[in-house]
C-alpha atoms as a PDB file:
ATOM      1  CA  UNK A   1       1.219  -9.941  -3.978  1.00  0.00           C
ATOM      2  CA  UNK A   2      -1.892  -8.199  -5.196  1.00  0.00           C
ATOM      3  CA  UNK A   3      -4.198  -6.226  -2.810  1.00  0.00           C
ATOM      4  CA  UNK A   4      -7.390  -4.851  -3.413  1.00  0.00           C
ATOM      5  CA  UNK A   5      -9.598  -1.974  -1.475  1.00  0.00           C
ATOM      6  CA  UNK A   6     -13.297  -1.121  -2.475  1.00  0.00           C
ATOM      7  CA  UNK A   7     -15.243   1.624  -1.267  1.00  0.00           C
ATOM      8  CA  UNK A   8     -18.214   0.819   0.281  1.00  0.00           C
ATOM      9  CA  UNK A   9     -20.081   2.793  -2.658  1.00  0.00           C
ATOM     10  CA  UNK A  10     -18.889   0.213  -4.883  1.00  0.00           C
ATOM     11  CA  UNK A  11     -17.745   3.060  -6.979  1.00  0.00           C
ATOM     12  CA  UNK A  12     -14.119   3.287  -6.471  1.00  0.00           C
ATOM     13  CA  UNK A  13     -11.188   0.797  -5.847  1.00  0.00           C
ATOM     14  CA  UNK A  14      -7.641  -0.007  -6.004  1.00  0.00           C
ATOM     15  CA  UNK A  15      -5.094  -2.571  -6.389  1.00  0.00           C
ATOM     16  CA  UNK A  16      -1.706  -2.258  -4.879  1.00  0.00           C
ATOM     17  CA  UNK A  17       1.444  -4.839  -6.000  1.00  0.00           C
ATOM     18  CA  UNK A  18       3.591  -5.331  -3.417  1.00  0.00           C
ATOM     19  CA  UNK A  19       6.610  -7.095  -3.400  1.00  0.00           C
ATOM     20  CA  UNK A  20       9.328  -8.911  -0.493  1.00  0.00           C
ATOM     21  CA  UNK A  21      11.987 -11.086  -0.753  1.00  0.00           C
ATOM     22  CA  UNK A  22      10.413 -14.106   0.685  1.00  0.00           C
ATOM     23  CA  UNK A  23       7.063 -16.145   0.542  1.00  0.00           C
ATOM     24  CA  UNK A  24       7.769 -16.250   4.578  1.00  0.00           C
ATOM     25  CA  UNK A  25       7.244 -12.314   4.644  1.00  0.00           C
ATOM     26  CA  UNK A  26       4.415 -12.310   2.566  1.00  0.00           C
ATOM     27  CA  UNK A  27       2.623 -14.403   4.632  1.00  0.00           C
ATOM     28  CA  UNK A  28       3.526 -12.258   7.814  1.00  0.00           C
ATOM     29  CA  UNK A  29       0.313 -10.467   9.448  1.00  0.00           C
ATOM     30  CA  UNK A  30       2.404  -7.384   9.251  1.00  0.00           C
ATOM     31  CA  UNK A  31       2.669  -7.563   5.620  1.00  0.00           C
ATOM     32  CA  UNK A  32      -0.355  -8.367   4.627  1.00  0.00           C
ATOM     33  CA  UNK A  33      -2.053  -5.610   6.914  1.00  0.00           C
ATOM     34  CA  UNK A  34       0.565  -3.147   4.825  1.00  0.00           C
ATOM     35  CA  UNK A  35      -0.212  -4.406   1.846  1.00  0.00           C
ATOM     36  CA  UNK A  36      -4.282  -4.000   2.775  1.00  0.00           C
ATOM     37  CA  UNK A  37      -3.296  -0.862   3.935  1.00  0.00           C
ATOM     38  CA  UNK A  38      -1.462   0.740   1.050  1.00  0.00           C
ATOM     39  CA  UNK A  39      -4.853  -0.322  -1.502  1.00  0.00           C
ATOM     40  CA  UNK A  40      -6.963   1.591   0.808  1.00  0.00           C
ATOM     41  CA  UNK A  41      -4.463   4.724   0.406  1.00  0.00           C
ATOM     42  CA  UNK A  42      -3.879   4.437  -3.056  1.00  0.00           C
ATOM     43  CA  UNK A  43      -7.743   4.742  -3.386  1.00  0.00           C
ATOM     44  CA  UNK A  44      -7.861   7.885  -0.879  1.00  0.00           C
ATOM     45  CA  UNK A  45      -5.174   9.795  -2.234  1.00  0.00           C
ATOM     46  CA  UNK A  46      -5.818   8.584  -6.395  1.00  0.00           C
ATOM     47  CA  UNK A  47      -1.883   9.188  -7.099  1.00  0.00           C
ATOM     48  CA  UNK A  48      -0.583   9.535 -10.938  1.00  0.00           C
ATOM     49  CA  UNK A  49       2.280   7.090  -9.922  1.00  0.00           C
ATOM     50  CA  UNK A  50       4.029   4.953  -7.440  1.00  0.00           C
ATOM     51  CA  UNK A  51       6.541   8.031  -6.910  1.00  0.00           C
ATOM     52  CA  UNK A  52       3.764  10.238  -5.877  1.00  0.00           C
ATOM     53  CA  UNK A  53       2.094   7.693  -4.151  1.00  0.00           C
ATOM     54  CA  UNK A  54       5.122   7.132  -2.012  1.00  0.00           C
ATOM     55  CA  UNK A  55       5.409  10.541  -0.989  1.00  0.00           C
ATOM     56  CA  UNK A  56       1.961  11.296  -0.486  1.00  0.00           C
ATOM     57  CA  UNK A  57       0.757  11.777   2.948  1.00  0.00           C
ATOM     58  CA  UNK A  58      -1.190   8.953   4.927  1.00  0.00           C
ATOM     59  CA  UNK A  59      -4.976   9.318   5.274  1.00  0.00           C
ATOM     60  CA  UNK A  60      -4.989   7.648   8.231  1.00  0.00           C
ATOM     61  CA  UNK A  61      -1.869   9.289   9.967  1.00  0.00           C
ATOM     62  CA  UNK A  62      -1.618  12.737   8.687  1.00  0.00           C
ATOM     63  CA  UNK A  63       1.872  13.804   8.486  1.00  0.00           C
ATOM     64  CA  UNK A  64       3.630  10.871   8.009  1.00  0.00           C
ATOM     65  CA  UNK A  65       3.916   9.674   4.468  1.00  0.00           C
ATOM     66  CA  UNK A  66       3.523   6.017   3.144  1.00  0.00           C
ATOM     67  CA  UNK A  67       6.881   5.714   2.414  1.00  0.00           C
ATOM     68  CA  UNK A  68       7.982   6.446   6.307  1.00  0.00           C
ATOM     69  CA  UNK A  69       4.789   3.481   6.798  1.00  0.00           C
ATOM     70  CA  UNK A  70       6.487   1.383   4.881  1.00  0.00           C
ATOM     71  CA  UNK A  71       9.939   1.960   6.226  1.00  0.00           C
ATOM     72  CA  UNK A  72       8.835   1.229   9.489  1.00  0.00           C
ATOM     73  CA  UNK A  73       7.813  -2.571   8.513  1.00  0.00           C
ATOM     74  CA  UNK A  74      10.890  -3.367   5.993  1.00  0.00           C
ATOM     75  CA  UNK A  75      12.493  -2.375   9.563  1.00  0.00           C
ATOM     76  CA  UNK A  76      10.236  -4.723  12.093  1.00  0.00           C
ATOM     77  CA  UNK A  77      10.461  -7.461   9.215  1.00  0.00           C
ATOM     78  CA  UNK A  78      13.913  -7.101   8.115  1.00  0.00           C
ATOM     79  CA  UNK A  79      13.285  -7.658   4.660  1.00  0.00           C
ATOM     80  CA  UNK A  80      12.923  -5.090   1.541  1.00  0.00           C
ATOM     81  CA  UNK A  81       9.555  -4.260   0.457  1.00  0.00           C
ATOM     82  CA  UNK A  82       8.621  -2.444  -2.851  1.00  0.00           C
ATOM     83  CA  UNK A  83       5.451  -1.429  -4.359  1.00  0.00           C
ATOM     84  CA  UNK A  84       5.335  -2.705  -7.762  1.00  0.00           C
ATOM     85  CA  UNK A  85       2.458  -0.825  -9.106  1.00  0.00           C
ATOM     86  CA  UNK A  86      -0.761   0.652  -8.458  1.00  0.00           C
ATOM     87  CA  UNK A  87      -4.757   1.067 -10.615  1.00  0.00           C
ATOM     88  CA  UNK A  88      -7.586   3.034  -9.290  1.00  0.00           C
ATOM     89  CA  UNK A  89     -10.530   2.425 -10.320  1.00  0.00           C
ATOM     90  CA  UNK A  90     -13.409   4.296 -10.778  1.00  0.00           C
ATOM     91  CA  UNK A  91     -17.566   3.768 -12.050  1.00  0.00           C
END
């Protein structure tokens, strides 16, 4: 699935692919607050990759990085969970 984030200036945005195993998963609250979740990041932290996205540090929860956020649901779900690829955007 696809998510999207937009800065309330308009000016900046992301979009964050993020993959499960199952269309049962994807429709999960959990994932789908992840998925809005890891947009918004991608747009705070503007990483070069998905590698440095993955280890970059959480905006939100300083000191853990998105990769330990997205541990912890693969974990409460019980099903894989990948990021496929992220675009910022900027005007």
């Amino acid at each position: 699935m696809v998510f999207a984030y937009v800065h309330h200036t308009g000016r900046l945005g992301a979009l964050a692919a993020v993959a499960c195993e199952t269309d049962f998963v994807a429709k999960t609250e959990d994932f789908q607050k992840l998925g809005r979740e890891l947009a918004l990041l991608a747009a705070a932290g503007q990483p070069k990759g998905i590698e440095e996205f993955l280890l970059q540090e959480s905006a939100r929860e300083p000191g853990r990085k998105i990769a330990e956020l997205i541990s912890e649901v693969v974990s409460k779900l019980g099903e894989n969970i990948r990021v496929l690829d992220i675009k910022i955007v900027k005007v």
